[in-house]
C-alpha atoms as a PDB file:
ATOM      1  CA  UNK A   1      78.003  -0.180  61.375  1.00  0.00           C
ATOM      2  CA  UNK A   2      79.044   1.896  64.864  1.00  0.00           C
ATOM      3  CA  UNK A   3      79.484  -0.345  67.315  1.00  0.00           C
ATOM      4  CA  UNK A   4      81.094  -0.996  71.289  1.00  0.00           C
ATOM      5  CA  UNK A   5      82.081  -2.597  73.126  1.00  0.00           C
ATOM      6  CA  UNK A   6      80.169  -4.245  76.667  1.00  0.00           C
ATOM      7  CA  UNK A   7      82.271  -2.179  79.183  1.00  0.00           C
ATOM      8  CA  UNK A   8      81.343   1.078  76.671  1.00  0.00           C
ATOM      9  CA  UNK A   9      85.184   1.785  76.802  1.00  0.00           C
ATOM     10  CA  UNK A  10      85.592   0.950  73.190  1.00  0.00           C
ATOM     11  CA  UNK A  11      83.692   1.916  69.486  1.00  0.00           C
ATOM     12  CA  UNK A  12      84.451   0.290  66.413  1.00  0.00           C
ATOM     13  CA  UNK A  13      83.376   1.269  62.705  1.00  0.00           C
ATOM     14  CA  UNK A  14      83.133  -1.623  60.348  1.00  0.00           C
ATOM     15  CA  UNK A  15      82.615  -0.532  56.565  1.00  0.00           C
ATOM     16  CA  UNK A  16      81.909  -3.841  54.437  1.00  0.00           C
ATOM     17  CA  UNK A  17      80.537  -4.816  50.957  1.00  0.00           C
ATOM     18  CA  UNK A  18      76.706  -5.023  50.133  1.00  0.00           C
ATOM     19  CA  UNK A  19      77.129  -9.040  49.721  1.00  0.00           C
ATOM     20  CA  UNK A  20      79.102  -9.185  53.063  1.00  0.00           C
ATOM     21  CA  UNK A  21      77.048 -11.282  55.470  1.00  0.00           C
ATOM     22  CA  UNK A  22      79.314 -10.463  59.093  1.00  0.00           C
ATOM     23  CA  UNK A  23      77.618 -11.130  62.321  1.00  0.00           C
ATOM     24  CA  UNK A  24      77.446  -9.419  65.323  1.00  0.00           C
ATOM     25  CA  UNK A  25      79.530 -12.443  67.121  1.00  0.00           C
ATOM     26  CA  UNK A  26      81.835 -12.437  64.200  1.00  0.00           C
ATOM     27  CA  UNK A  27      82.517  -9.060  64.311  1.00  0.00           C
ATOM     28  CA  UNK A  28      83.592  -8.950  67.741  1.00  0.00           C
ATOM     29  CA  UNK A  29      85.876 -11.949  67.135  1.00  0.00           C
ATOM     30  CA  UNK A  30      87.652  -9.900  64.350  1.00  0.00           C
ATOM     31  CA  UNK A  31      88.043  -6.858  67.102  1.00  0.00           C
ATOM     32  CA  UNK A  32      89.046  -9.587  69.883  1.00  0.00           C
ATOM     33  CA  UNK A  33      86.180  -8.547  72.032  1.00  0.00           C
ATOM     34  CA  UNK A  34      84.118 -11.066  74.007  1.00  0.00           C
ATOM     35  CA  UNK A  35      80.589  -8.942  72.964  1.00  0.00           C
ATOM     36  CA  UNK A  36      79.971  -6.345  70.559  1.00  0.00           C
ATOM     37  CA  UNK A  37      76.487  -4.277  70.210  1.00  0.00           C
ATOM     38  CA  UNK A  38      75.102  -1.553  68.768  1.00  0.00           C
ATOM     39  CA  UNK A  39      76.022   1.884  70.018  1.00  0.00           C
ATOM     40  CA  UNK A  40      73.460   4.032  71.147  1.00  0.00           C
ATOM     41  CA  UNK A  41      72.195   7.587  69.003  1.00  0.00           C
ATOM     42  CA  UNK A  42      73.806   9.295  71.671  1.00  0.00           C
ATOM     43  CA  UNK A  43      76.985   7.694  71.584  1.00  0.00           C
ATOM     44  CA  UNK A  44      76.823   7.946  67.896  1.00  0.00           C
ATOM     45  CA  UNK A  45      76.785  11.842  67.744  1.00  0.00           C
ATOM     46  CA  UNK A  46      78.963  12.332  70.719  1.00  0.00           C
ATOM     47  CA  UNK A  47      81.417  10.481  69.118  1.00  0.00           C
ATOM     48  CA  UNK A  48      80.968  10.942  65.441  1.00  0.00           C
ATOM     49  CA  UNK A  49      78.676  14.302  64.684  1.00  0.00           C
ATOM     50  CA  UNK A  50      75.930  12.277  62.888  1.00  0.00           C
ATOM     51  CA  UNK A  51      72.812  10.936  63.343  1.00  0.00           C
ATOM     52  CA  UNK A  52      71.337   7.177  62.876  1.00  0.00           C
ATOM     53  CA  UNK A  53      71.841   6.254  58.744  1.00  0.00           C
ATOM     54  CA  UNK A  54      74.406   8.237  58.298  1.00  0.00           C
ATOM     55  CA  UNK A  55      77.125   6.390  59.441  1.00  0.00           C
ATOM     56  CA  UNK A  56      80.286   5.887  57.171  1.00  0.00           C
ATOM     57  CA  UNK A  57      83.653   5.372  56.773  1.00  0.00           C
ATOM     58  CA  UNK A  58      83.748   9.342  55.894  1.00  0.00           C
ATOM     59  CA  UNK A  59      82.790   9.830  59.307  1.00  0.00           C
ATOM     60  CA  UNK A  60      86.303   9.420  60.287  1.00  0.00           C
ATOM     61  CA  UNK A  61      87.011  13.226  59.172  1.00  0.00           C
ATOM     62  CA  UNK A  62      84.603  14.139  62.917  1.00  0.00           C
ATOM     63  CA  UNK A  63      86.438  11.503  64.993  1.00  0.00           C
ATOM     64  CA  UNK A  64      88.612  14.550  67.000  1.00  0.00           C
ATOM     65  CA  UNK A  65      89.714  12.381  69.024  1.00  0.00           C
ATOM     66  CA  UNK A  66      90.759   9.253  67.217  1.00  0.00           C
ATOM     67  CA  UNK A  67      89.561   6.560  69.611  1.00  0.00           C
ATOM     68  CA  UNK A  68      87.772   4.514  66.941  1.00  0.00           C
ATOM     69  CA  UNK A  69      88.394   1.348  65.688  1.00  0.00           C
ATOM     70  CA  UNK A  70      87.960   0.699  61.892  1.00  0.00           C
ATOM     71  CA  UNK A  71      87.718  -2.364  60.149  1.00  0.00           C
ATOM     72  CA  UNK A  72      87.418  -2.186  56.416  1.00  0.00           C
ATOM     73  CA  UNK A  73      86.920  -4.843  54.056  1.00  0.00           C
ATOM     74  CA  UNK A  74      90.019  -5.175  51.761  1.00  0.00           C
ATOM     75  CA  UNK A  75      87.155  -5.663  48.987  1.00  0.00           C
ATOM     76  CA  UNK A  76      86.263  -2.406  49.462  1.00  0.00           C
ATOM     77  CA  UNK A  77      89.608  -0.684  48.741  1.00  0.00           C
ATOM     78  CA  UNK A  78      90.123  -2.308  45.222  1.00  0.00           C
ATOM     79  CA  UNK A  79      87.117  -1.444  44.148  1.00  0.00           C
ATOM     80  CA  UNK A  80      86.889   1.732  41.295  1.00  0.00           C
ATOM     81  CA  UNK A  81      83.887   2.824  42.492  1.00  0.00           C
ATOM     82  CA  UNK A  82      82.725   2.682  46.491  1.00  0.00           C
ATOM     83  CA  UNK A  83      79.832   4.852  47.328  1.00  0.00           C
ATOM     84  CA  UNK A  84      79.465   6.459  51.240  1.00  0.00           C
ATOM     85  CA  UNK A  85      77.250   8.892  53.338  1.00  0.00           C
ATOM     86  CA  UNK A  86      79.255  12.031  54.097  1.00  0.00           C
ATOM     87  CA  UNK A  87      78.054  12.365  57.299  1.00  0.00           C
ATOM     88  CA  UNK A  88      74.732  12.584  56.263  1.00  0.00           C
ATOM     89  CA  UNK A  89      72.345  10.388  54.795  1.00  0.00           C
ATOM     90  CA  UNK A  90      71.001  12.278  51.730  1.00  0.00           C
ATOM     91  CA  UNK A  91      73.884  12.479  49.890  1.00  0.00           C
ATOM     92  CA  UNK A  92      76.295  10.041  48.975  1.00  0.00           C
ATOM     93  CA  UNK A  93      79.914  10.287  47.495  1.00  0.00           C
ATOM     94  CA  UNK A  94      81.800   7.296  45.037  1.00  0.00           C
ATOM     95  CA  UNK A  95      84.847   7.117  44.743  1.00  0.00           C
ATOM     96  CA  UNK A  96      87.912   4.735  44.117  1.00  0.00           C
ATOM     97  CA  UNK A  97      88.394   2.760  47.248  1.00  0.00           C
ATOM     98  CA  UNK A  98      92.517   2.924  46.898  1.00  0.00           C
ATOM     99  CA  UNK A  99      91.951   6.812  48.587  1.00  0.00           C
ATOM    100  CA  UNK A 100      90.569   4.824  51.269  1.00  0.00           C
ATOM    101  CA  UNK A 101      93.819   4.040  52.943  1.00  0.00           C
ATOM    102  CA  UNK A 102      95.199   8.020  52.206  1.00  0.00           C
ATOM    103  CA  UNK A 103      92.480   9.125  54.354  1.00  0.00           C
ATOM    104  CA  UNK A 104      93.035   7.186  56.778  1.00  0.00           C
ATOM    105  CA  UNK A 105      96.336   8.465  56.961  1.00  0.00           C
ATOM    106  CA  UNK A 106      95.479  12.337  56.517  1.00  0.00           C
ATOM    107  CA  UNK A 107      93.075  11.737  59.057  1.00  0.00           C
ATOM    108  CA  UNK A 108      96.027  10.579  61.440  1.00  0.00           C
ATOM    109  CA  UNK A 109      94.189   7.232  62.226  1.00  0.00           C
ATOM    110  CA  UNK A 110      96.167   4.627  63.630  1.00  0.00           C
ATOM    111  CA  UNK A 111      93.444   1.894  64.500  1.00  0.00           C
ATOM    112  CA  UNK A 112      92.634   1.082  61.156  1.00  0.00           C
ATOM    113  CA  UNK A 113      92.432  -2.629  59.861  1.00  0.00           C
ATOM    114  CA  UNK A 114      91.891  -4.133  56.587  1.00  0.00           C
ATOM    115  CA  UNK A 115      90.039  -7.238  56.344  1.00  0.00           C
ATOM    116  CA  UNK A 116      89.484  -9.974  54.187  1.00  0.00           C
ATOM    117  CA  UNK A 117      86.347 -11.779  54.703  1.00  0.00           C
ATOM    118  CA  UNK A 118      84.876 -14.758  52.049  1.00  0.00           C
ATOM    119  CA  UNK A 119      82.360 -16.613  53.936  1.00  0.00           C
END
């Protein structure tokens, strides 16, 4: 889920599990914002380079300028066999989640956080 902020002056990307049941007020406790929504199509392809249903965790790789938040369920990382979008939503690539963290780092992301969420 693409997200912001109320003041538009921050964008987070949350990448959960299927069963994961996360609210919207939830979610922006977990970023420590007072109000999270939905970000527009437009801020979605300004920022990312994709279009509605195609948003991923793989769309870190058109995030130039590496303003985005991600949260990432640690679920998702220990799991052999995660399936994304890449950046696009007709195809979709699995994988093991552990590479998860590498990209991250290839990708020179430094606002990356692991979660762990049971409820």
């Amino acid at each position: 889920m693409f997200l912001r902020n109320k003041k538009k002056s921050a964008s987070y990307l949350f990448s959960v599990t299927e069963e994961c049941s996360l609210t919207l007020k939830q979610m922006s406790e977990l970023t420590g914002e007072n109000k999270l929504s939905f970000a527009s199509k437009e801020e979605l392809f300004t920022k990312l380079k994709v279009e509605p249903g195609a948003v991923s965790l793989l769309n870190v790789l058109n995030d130039e300028r590496k303003t985005i938040h991600y949260f990432i369920e640690k679920k998702i990382v220990n799991h052999p066999a995660v399936a994304f979008h890449p950046n696009r939503n007709d195809q979709t690539l699995v994988f093991h989640g552990e590479i998860i963290p590498k990209l991250m780092n290839y990708c020179q992301v430094t606002h990356y956080h692991m979660f762990e969420w049971n409820h």
